[in-house]
PDB file of N, CA and C in Angstrom:
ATOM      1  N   UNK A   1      67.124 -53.862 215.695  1.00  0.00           N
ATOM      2  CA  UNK A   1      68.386 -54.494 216.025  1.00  0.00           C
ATOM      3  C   UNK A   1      69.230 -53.478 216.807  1.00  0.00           C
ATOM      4  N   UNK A   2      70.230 -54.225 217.841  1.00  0.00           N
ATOM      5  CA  UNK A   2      70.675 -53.016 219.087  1.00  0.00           C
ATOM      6  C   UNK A   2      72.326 -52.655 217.810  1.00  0.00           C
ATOM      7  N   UNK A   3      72.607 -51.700 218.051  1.00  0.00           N
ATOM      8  CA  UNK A   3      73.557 -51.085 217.452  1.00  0.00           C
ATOM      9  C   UNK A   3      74.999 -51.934 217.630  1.00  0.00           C
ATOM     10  N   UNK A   4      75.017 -52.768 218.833  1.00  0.00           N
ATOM     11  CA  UNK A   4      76.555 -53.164 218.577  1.00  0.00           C
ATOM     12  C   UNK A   4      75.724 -54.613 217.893  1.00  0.00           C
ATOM     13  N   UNK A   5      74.518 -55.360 217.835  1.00  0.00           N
ATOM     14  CA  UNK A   5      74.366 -56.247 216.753  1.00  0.00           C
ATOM     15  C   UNK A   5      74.392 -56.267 215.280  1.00  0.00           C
ATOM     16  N   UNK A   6      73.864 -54.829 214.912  1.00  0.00           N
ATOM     17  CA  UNK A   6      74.661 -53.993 213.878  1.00  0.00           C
ATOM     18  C   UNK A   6      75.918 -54.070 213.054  1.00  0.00           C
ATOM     19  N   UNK A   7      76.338 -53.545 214.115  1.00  0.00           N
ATOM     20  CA  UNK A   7      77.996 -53.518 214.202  1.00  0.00           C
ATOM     21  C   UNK A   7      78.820 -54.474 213.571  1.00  0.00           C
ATOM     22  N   UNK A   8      78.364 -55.810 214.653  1.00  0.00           N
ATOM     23  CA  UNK A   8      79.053 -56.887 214.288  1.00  0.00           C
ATOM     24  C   UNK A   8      77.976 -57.447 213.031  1.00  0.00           C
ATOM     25  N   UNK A   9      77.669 -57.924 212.726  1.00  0.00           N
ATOM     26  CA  UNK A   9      76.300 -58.081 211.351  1.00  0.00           C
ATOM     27  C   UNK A   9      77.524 -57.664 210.100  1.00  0.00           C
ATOM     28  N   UNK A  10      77.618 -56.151 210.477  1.00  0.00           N
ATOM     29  CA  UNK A  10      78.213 -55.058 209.497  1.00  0.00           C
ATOM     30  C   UNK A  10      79.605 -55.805 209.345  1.00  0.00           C
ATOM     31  N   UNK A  11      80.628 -55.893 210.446  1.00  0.00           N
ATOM     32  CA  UNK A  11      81.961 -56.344 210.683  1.00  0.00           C
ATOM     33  C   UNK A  11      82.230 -57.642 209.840  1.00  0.00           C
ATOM     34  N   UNK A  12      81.387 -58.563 210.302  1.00  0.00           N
ATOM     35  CA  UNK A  12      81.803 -59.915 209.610  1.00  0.00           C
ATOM     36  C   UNK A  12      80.708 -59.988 208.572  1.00  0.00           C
ATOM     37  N   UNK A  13      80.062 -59.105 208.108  1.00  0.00           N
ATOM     38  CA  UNK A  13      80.073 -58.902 206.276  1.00  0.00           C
ATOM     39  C   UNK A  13      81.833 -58.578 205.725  1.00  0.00           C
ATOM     40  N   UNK A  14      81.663 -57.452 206.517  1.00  0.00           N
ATOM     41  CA  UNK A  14      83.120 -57.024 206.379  1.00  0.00           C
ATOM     42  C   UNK A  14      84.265 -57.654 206.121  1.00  0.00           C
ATOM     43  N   UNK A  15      84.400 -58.600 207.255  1.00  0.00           N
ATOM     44  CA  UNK A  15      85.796 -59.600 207.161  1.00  0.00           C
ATOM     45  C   UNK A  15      85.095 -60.582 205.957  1.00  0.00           C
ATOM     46  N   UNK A  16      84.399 -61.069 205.942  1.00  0.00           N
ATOM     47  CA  UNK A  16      83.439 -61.798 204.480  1.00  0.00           C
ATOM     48  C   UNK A  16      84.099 -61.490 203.294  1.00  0.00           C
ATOM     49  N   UNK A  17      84.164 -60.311 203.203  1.00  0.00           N
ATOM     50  CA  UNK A  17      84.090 -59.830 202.005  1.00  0.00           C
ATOM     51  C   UNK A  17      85.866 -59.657 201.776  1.00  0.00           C
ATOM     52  N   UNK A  18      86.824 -59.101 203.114  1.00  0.00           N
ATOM     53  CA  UNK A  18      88.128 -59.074 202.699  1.00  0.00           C
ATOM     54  C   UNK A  18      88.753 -60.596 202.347  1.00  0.00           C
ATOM     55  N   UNK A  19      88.027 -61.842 203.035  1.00  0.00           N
ATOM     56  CA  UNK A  19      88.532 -62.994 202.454  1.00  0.00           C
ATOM     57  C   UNK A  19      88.558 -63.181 201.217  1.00  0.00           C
ATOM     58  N   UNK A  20      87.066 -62.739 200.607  1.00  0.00           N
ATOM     59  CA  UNK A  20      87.323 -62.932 198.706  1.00  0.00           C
ATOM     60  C   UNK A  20      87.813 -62.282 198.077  1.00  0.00           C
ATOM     61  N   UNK A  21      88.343 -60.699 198.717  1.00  0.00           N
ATOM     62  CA  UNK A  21      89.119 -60.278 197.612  1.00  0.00           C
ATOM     63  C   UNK A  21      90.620 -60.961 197.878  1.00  0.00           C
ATOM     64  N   UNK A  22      90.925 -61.009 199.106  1.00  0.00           N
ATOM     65  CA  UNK A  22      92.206 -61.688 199.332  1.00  0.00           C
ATOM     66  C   UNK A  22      92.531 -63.267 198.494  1.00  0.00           C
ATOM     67  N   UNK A  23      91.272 -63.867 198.521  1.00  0.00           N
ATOM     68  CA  UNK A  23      91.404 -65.036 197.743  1.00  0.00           C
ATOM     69  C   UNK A  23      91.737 -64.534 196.437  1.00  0.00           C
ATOM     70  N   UNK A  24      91.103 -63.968 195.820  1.00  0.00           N
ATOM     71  CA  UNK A  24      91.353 -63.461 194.580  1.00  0.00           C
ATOM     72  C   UNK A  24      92.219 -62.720 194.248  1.00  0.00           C
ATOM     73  N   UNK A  25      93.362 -62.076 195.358  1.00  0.00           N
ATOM     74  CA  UNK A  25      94.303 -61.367 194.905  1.00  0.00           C
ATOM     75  C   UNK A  25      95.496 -62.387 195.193  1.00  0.00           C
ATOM     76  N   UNK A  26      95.243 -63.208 195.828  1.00  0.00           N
ATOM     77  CA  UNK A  26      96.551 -64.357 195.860  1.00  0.00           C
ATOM     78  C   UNK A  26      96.342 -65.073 194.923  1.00  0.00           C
ATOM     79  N   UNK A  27      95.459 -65.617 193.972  1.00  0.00           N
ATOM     80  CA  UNK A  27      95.194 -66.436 192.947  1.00  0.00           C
ATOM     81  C   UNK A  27      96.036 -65.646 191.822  1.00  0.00           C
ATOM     82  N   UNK A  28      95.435 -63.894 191.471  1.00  0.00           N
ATOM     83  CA  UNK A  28      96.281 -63.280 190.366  1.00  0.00           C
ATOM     84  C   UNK A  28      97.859 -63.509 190.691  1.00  0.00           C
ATOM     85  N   UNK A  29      98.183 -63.032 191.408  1.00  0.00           N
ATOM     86  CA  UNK A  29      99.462 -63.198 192.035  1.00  0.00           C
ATOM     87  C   UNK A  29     100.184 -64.612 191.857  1.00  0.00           C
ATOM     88  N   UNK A  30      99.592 -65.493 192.276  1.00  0.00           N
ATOM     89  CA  UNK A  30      99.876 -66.359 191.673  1.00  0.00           C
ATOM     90  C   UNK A  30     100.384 -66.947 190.077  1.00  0.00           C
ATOM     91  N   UNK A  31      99.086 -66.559 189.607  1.00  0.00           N
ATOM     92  CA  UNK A  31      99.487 -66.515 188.507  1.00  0.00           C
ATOM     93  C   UNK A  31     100.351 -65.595 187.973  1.00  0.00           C
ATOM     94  N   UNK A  32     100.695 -64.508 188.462  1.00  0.00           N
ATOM     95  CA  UNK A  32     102.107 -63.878 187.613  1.00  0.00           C
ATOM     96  C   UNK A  32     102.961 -64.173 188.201  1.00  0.00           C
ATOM     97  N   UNK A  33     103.112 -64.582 189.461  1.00  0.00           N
ATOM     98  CA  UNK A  33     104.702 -65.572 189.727  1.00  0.00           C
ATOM     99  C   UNK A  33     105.234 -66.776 188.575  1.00  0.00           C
ATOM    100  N   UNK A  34     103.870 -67.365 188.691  1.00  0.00           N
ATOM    101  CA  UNK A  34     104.651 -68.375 187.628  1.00  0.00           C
ATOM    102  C   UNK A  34     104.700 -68.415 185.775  1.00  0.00           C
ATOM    103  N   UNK A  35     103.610 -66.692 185.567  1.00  0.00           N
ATOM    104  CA  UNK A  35     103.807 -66.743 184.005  1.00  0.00           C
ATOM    105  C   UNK A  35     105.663 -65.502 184.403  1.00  0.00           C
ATOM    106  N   UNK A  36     105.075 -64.885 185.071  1.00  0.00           N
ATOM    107  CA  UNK A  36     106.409 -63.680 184.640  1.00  0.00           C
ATOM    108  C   UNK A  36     107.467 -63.689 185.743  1.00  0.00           C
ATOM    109  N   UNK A  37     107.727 -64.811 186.862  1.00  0.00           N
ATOM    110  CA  UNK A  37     108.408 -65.332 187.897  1.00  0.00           C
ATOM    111  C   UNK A  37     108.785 -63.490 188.229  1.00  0.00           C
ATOM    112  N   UNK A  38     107.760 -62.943 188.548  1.00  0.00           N
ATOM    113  CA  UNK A  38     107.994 -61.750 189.690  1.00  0.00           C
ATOM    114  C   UNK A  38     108.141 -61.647 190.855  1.00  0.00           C
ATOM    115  N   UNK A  39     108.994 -61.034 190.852  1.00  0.00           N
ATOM    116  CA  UNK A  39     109.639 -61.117 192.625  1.00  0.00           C
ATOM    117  C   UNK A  39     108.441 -60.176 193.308  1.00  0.00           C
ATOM    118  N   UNK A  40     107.876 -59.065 193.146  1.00  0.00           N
ATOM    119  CA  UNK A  40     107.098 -58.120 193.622  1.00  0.00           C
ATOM    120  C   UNK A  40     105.922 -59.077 193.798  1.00  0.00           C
ATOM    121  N   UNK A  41     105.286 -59.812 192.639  1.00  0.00           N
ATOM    122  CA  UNK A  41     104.233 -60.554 192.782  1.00  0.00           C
ATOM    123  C   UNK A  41     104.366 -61.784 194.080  1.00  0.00           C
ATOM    124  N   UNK A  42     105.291 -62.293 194.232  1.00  0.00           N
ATOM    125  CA  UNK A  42     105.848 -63.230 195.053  1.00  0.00           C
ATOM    126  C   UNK A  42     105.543 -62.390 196.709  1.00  0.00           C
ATOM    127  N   UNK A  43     106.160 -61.584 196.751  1.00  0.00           N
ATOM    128  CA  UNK A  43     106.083 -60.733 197.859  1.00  0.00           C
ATOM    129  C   UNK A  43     104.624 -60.649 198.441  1.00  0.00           C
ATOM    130  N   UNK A  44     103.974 -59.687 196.924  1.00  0.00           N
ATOM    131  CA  UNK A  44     102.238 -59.836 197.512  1.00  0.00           C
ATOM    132  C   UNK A  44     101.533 -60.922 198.062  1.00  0.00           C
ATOM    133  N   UNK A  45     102.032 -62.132 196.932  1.00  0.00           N
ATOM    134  CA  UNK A  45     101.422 -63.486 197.515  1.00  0.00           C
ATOM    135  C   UNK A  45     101.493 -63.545 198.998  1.00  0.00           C
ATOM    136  N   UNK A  46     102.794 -63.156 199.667  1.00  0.00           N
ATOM    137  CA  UNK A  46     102.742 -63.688 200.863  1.00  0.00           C
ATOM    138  C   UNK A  46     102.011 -62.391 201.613  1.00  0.00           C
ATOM    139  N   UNK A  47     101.971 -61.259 201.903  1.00  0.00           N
ATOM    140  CA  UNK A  47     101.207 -60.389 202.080  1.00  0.00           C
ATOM    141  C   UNK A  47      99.864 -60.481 202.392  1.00  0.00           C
ATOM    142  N   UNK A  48      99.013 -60.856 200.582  1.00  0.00           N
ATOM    143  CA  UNK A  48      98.136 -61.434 200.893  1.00  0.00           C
ATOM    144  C   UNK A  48      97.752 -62.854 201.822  1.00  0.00           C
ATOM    145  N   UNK A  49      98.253 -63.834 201.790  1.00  0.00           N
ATOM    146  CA  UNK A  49      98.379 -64.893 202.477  1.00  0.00           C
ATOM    147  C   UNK A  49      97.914 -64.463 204.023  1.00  0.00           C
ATOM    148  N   UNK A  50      99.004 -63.217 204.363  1.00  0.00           N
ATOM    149  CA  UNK A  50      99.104 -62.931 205.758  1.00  0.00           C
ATOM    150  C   UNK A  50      98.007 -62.481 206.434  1.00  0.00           C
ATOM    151  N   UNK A  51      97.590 -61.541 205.320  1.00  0.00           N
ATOM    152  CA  UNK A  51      96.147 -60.508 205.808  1.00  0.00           C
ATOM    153  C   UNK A  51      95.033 -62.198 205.772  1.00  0.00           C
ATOM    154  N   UNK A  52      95.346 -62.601 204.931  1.00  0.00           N
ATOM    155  CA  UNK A  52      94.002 -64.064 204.979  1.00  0.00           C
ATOM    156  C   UNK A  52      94.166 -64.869 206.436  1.00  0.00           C
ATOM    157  N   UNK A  53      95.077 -64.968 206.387  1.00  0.00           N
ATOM    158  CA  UNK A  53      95.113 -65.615 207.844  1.00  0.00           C
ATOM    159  C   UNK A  53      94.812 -65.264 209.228  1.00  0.00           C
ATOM    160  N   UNK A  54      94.589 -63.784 209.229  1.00  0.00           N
ATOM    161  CA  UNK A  54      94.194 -62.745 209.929  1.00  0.00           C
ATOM    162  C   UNK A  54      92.515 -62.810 209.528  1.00  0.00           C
ATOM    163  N   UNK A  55      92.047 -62.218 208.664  1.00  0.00           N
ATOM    164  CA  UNK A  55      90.488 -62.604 208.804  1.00  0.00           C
ATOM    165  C   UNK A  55      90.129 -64.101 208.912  1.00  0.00           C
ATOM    166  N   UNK A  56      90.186 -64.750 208.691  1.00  0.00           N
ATOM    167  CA  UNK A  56      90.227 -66.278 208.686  1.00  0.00           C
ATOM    168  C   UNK A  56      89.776 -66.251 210.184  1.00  0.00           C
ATOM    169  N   UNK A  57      90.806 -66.123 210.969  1.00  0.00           N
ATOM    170  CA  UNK A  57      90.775 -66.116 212.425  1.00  0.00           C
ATOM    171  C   UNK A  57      89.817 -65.257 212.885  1.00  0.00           C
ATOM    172  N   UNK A  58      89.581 -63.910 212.460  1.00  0.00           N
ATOM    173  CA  UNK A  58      88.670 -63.331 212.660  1.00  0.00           C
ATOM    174  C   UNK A  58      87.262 -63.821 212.415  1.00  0.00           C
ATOM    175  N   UNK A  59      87.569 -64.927 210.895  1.00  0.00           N
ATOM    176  CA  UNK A  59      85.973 -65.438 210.713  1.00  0.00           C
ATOM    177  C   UNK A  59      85.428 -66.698 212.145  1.00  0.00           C
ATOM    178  N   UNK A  60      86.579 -67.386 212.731  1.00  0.00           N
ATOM    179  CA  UNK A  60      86.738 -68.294 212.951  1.00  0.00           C
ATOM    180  C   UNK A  60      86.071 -67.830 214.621  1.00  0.00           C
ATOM    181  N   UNK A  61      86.035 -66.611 215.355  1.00  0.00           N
ATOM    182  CA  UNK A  61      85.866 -66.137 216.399  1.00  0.00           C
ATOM    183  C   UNK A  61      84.629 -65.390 216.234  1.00  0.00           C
ATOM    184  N   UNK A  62      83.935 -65.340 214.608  1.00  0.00           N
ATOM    185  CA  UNK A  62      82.885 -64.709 214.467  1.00  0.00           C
ATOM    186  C   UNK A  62      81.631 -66.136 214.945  1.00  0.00           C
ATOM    187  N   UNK A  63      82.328 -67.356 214.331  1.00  0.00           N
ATOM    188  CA  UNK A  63      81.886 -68.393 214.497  1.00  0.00           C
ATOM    189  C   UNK A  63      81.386 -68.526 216.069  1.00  0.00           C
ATOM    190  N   UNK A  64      82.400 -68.867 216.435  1.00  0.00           N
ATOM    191  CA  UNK A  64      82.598 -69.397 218.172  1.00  0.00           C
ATOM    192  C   UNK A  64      81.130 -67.539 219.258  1.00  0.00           C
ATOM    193  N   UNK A  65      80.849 -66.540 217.970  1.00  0.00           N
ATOM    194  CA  UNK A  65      79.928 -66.046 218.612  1.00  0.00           C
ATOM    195  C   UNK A  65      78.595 -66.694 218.055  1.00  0.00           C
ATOM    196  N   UNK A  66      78.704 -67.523 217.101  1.00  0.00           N
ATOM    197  CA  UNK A  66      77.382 -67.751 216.858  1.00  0.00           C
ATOM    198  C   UNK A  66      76.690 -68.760 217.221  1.00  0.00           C
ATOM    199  N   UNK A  67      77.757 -69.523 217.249  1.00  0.00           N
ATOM    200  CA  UNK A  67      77.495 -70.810 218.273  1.00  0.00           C
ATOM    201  C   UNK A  67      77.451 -70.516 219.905  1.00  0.00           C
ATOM    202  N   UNK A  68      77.368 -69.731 220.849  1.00  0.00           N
ATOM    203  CA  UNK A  68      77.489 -69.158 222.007  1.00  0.00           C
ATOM    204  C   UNK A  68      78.562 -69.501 222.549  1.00  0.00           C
ATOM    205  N   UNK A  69      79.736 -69.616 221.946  1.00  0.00           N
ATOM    206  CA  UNK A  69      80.939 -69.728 222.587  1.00  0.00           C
ATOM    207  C   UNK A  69      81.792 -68.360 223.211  1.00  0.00           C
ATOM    208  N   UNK A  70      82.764 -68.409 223.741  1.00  0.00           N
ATOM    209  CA  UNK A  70      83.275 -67.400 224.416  1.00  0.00           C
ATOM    210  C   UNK A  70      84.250 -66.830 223.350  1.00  0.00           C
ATOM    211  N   UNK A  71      84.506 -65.665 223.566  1.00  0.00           N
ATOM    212  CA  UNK A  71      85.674 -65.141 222.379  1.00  0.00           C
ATOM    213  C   UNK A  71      86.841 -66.201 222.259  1.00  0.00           C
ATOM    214  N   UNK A  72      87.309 -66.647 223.605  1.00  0.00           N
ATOM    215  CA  UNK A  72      88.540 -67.230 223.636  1.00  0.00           C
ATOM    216  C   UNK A  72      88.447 -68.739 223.801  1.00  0.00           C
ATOM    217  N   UNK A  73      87.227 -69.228 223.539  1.00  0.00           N
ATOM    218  CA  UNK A  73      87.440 -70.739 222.684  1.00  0.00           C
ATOM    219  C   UNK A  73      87.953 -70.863 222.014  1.00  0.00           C
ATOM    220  N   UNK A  74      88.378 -72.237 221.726  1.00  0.00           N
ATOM    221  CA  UNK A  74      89.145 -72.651 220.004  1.00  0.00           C
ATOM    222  C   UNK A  74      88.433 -73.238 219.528  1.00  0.00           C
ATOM    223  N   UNK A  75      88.514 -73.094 218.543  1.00  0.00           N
ATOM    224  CA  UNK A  75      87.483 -73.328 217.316  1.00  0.00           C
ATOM    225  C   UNK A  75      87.319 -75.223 216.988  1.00  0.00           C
ATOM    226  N   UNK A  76      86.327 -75.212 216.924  1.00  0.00           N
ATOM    227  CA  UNK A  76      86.444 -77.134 216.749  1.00  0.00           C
ATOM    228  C   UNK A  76      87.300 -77.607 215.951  1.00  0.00           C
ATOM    229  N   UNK A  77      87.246 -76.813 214.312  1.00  0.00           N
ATOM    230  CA  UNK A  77      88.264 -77.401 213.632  1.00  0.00           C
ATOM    231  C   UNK A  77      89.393 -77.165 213.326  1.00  0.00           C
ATOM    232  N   UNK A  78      89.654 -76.483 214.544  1.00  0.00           N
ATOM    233  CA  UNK A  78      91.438 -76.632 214.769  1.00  0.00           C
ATOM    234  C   UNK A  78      92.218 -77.562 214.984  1.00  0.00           C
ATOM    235  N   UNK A  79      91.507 -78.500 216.001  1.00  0.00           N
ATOM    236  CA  UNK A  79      92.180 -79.540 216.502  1.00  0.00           C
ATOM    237  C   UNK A  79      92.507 -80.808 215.658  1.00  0.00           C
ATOM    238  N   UNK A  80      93.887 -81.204 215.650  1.00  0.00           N
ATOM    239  CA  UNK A  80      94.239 -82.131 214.721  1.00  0.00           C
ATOM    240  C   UNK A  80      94.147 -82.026 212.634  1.00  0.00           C
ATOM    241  N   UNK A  81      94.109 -80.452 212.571  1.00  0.00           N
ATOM    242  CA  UNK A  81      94.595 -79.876 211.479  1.00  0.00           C
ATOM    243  C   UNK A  81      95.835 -79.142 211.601  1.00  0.00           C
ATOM    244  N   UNK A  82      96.814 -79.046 210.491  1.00  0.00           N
ATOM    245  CA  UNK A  82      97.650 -78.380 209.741  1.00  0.00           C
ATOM    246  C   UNK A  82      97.537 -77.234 209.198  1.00  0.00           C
ATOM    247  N   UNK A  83      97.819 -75.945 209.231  1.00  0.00           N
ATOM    248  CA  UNK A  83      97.408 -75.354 207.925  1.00  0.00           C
ATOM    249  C   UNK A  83      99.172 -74.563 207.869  1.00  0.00           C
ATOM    250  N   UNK A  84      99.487 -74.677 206.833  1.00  0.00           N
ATOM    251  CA  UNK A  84     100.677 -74.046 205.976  1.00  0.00           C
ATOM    252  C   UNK A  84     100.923 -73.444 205.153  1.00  0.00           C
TER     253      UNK A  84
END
């Protein structure tokens, strides 16, 4: 395998892997907003949220390489979704 296939292989394991801890650190978080209504926890939530939305997109352009799309396609299921 050529080294920048590597690379990327390696990368979006990478971003892979920051989505589940991010999932899982907005879930705890979650849950101590609403057992101990923490403001600090509240904060992280959105933090985390932010960094997710950032790999997300990153997963979403890992996509559009695997399908032979160009970096700067949009992704199919963007169109006529919401996300908030």
């Amino acid at each position: 395998m050529s080294y920048e296939k590597e690379f990327l292989k390696d990368f979006e394991a990478w971003v892979n892997n920051q989505i589940a801890i991010n999932e899982m650190a907005m879930d705890v978080s979650r849950k101590v907003i609403e057992e101990d209504k923490d403001e600090r926890a509240a904060d992280a939530f959105i933090r985390y949220e932010s960094k997710l939305d950032a790999y997300r997109y990153l997963q979403e352009k890992f996509a559009n390489y695997h399908d032979g799309k160009s970096f700067h396609d949009m992704p199919d299921s963007l169109f006529g979704e919401r996300h908030y």
